[in-house]
Structures are given as C-alpha cells and as structure tokens.
N, C-alpha and C. Protein backbone atom coordinates (compact mmCIF):
# COMPACT_ATOMS: atom_id res chain seq x y z
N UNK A 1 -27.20 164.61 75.44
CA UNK A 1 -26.46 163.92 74.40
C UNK A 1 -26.28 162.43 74.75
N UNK A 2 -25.91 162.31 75.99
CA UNK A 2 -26.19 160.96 76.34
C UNK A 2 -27.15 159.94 76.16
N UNK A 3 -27.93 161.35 76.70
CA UNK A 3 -29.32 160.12 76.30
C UNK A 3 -29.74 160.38 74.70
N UNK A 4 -29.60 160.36 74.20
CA UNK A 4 -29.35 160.05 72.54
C UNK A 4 -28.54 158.89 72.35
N UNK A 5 -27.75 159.13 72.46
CA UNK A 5 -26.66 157.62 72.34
C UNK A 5 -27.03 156.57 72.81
N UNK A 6 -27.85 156.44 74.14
CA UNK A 6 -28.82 155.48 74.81
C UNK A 6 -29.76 154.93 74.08
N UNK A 7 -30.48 155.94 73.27
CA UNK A 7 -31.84 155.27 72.78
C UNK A 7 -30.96 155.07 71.10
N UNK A 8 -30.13 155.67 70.64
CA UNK A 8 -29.51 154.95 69.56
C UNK A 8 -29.35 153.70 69.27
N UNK A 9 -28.40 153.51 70.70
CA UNK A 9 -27.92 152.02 70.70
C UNK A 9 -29.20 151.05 71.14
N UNK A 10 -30.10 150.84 72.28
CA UNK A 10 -31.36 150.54 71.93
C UNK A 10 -31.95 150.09 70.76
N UNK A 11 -31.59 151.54 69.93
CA UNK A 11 -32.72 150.43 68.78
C UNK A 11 -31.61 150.06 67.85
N UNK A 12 -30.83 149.96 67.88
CA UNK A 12 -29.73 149.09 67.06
C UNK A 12 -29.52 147.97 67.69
N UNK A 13 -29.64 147.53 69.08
CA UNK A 13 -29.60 146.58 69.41
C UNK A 13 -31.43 145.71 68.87
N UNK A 14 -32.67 146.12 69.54
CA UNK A 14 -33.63 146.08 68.88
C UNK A 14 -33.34 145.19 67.21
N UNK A 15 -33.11 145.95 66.50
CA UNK A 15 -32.76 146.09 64.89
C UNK A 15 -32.28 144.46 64.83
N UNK A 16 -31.01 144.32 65.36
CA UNK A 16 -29.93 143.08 65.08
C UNK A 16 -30.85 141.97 66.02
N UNK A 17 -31.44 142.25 66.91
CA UNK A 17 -31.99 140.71 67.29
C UNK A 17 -33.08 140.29 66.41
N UNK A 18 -33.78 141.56 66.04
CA UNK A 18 -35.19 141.52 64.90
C UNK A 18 -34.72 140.51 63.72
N UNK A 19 -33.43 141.18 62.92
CA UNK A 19 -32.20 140.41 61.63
C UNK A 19 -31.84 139.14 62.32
N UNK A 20 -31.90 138.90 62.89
CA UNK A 20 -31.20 137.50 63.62
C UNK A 20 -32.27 136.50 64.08
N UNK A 21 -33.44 136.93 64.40
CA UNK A 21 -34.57 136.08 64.39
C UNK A 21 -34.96 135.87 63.15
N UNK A 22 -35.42 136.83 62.61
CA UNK A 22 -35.80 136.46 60.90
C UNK A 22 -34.98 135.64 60.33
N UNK A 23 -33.52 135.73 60.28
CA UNK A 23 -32.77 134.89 59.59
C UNK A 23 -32.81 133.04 60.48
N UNK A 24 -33.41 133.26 61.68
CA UNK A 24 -33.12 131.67 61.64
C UNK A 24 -34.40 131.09 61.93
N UNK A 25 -35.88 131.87 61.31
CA UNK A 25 -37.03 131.86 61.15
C UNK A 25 -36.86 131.49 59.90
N UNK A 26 -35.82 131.75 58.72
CA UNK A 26 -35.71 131.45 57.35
C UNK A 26 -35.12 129.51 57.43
N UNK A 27 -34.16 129.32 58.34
CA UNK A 27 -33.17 128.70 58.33
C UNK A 27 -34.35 127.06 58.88
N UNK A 28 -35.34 127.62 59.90
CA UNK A 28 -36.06 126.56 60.32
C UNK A 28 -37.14 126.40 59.16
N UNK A 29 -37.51 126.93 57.98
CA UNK A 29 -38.70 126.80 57.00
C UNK A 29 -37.96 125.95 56.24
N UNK A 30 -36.69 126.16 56.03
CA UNK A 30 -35.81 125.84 55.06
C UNK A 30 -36.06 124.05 55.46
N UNK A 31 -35.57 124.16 56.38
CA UNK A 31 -35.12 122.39 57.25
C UNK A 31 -36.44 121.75 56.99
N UNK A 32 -37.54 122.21 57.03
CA UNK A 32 -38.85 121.76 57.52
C UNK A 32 -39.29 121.61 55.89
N UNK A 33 -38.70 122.36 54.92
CA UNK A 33 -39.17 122.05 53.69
C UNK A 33 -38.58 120.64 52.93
N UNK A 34 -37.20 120.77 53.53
CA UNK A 34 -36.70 119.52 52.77
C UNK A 34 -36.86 118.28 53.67
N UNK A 35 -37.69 117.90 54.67
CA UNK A 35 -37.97 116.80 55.51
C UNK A 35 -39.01 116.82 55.06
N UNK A 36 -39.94 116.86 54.73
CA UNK A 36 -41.32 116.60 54.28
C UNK A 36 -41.62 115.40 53.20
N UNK A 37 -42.07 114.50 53.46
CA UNK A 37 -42.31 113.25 52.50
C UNK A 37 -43.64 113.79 51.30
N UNK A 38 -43.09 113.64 50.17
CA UNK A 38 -43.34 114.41 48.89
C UNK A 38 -44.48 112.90 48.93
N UNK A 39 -45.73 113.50 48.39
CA UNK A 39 -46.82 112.92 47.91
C UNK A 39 -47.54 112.03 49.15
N UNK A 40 -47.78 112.52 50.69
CA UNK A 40 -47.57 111.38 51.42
C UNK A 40 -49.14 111.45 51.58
N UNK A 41 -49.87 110.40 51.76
CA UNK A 41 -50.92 109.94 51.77
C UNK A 41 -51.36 109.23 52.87
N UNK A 42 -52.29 109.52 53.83
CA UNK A 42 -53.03 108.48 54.55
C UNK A 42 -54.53 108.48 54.94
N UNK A 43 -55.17 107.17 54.62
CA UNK A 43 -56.25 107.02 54.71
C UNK A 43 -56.74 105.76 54.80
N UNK A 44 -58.22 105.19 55.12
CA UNK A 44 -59.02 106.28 55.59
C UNK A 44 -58.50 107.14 57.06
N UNK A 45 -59.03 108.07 56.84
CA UNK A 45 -58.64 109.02 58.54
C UNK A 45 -60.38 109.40 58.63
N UNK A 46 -61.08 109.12 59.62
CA UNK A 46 -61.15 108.28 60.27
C UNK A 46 -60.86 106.96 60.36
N UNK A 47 -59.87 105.85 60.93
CA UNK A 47 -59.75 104.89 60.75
C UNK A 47 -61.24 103.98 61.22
N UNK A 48 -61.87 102.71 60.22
CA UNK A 48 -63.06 102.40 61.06
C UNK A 48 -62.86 100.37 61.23
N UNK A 49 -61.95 100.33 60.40
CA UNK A 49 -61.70 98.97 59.82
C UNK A 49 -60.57 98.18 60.17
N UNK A 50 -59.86 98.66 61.14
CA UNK A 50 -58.44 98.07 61.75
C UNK A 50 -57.49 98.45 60.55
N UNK A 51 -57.82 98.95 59.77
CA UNK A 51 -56.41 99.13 58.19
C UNK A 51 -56.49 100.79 57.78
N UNK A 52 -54.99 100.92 57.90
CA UNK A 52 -54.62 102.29 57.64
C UNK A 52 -53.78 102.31 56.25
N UNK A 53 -53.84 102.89 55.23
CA UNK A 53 -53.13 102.65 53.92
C UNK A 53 -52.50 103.94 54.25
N UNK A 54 -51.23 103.93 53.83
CA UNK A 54 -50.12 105.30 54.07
C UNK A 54 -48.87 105.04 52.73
N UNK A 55 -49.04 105.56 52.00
CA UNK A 55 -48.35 105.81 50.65
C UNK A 55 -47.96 106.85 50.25
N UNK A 56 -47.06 107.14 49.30
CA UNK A 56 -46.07 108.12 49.14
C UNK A 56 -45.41 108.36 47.99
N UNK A 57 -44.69 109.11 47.25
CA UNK A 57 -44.78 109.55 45.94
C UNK A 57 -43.61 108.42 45.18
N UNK A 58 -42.45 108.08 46.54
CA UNK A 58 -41.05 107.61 46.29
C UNK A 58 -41.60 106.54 47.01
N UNK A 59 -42.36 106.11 47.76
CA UNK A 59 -43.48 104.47 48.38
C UNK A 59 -41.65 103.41 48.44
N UNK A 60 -41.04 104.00 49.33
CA UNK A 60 -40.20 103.00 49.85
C UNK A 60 -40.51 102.86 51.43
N UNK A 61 -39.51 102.09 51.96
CA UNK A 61 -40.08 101.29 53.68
C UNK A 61 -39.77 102.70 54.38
N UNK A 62 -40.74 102.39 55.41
CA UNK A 62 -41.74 103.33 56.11
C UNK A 62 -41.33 103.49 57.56
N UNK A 63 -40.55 103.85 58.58
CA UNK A 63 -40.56 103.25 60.48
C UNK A 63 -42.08 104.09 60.67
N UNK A 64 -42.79 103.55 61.50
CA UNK A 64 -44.43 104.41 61.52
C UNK A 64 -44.18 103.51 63.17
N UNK A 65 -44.26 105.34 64.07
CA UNK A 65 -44.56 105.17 65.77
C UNK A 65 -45.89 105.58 66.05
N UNK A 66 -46.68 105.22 66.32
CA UNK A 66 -48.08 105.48 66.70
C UNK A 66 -48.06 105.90 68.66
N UNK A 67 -48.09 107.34 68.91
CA UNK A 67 -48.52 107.87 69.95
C UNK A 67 -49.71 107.84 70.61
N UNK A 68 -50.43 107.77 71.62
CA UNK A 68 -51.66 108.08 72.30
C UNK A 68 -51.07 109.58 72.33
N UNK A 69 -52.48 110.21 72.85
CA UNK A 69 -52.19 111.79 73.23
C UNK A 69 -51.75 112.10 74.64
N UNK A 70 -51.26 111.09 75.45
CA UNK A 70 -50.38 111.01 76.18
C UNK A 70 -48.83 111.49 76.03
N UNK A 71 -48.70 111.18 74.56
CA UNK A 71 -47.35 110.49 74.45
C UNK A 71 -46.88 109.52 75.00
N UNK A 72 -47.26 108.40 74.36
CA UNK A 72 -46.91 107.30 75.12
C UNK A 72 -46.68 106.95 74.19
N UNK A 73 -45.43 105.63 73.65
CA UNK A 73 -45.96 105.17 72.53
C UNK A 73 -46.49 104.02 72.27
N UNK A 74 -47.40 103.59 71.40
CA UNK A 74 -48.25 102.35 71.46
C UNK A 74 -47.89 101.41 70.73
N UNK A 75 -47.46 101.77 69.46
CA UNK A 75 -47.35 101.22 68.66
C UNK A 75 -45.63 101.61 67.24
N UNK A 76 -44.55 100.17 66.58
CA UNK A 76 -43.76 100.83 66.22
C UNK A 76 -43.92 99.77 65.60
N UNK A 77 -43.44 100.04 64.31
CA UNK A 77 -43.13 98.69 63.23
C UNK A 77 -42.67 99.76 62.10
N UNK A 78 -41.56 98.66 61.43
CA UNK A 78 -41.60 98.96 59.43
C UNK A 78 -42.41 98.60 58.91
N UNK A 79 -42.69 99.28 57.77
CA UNK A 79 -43.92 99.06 56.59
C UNK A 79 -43.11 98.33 54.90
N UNK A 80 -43.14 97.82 54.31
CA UNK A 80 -42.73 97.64 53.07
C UNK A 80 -44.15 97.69 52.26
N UNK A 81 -45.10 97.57 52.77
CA UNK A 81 -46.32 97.76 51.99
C UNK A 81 -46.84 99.14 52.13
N UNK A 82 -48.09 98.93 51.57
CA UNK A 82 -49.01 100.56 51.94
C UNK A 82 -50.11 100.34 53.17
N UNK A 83 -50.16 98.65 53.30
CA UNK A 83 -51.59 98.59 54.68
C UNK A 83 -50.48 98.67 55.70
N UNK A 84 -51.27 98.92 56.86
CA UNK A 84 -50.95 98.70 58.20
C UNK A 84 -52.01 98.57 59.41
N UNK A 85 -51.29 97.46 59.38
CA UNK A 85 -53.05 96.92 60.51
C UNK A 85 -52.76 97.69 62.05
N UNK A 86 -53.50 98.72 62.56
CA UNK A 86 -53.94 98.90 63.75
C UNK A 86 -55.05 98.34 64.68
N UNK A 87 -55.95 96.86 64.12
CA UNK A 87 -56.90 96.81 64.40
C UNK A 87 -56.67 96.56 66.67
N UNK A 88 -55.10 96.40 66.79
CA UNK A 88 -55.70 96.20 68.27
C UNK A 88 -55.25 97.75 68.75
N UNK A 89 -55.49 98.99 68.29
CA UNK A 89 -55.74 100.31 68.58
C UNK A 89 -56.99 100.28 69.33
N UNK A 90 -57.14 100.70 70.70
CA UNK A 90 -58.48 101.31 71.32
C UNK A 90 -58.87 102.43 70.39
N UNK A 91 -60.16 102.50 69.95
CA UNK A 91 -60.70 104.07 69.88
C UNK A 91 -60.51 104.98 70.47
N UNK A 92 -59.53 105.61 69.72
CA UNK A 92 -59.55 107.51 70.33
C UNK A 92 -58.38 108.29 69.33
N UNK A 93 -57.88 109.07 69.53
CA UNK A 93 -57.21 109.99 69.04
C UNK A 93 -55.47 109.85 68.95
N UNK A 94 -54.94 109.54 67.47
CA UNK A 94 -53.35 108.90 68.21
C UNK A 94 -52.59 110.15 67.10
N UNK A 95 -50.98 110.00 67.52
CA UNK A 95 -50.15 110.91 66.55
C UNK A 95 -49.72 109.93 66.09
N UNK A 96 -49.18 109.94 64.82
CA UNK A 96 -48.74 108.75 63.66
C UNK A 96 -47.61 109.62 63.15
N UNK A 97 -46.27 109.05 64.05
CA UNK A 97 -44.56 109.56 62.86
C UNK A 97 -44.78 109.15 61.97
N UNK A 98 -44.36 109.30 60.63
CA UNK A 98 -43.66 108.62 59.54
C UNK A 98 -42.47 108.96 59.36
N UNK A 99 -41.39 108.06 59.15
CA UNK A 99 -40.46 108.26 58.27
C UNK A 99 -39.98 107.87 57.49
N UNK A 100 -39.49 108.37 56.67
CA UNK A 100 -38.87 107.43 54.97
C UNK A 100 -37.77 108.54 54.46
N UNK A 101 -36.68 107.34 54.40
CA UNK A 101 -35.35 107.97 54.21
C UNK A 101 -34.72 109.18 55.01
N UNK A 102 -34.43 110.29 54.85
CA UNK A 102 -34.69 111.48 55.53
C UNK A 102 -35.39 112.36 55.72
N UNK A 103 -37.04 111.68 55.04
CA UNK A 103 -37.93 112.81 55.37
C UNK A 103 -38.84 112.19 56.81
N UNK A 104 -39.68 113.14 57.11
CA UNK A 104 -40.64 112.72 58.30
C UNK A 104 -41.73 113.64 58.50
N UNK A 105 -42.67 112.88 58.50
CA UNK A 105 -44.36 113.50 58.56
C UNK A 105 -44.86 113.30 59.39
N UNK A 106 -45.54 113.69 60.59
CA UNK A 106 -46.30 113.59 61.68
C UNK A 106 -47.69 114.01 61.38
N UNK A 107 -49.10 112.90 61.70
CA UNK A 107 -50.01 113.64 61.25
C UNK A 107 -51.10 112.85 62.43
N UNK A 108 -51.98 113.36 62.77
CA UNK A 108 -53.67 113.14 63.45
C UNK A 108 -53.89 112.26 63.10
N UNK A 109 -54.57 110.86 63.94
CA UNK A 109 -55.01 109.45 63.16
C UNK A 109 -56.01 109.30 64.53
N UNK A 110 -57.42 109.19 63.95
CA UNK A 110 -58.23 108.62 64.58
C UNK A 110 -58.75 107.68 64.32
N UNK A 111 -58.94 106.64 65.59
CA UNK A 111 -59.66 105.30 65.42
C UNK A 111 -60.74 105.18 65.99
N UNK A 112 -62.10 105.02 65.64
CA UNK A 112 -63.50 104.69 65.98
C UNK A 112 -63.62 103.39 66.20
C-alpha cells in the first residue's frame, strides 16, 4: 500500500512540473510575440556595398549594435533614416540588434 502512495505521488508530482513548464513555455511566446518589430526589413543581406537599408512598418529611430561572432561589439549608433553605412565592417559574419521603441529584432548580417 505504501508503495502505491509512492508512485501516486510521483506522478502527481511529474504532472504539476509538466503544468508549470507548459504554462511558462506559454508566458515566454507571449513576451517574444509582443517584442517583435512589425514589418522589419533588412537588406541587401548579403551586405556587398558598405550600405545596409533596415526599415520597418512604424520606421521610427532605430539603436542598431552590430556584434562579431565573438560577441564583441563593433559597432553602435541611432538610425533616423533607413541607410546605415557599415562600409568600415571587415568581411565576415556579424549579429545586428535592433531596437525601436519596445520592440527588438536580432538577425544574421553578412559582409563580403
């Protein structure tokens, strides 16, 4: 009888961590949906020309941190336009924050 009550509680414990992950598996989609910059645009990707155009549905000012794949960071400026000159970027592979207002987009930016 004991050991009944053992493997009861087991999977009721089981059960409630299962309900408790799911629910803050809901709670992080949630967060991640309303940070997302609606209409966000950048190109060209491949960069080949020193100019990155990055635009957006609500296209107000921009903070844009440019990472190496180090994490290092290389590069930080505001935008009020849509260009942004990277031309003194070495060629290779960088992460590009965006943010605008309270949203924020992180995306792949390569320079040839």
């Amino acid at each position: 009888m004991t050991k009944n009550y053992f493997y009861i509680t087991l999977l009721l414990g089981f059960f409630i961590t299962l309900s408790v992950s799911a629910q803050d598996g809901k709670q992080i989609s949630k967060l991640q949906e309303t940070t997302v910059i609606e209409g966000l645009n950048l190109y060209p990707n491949p960069v080949s020309n020193g100019k990155v155009y990055i635009t957006s549905k609500n296209d107000l000012d921009k903070n844009i941190i440019i990472f190496d794949v180090l994490g290092k960071k290389v590069l930080q400026t505001t935008m009020s336009s849509k260009e942004l000159n990277i031309s003194n970027l070495s060629p290779g592979v960088y992460i590009i924050k965006i943010d605008e207002e309270q949203s924020t987009a992180t995306r792949k930016l390569i320079v040839k």
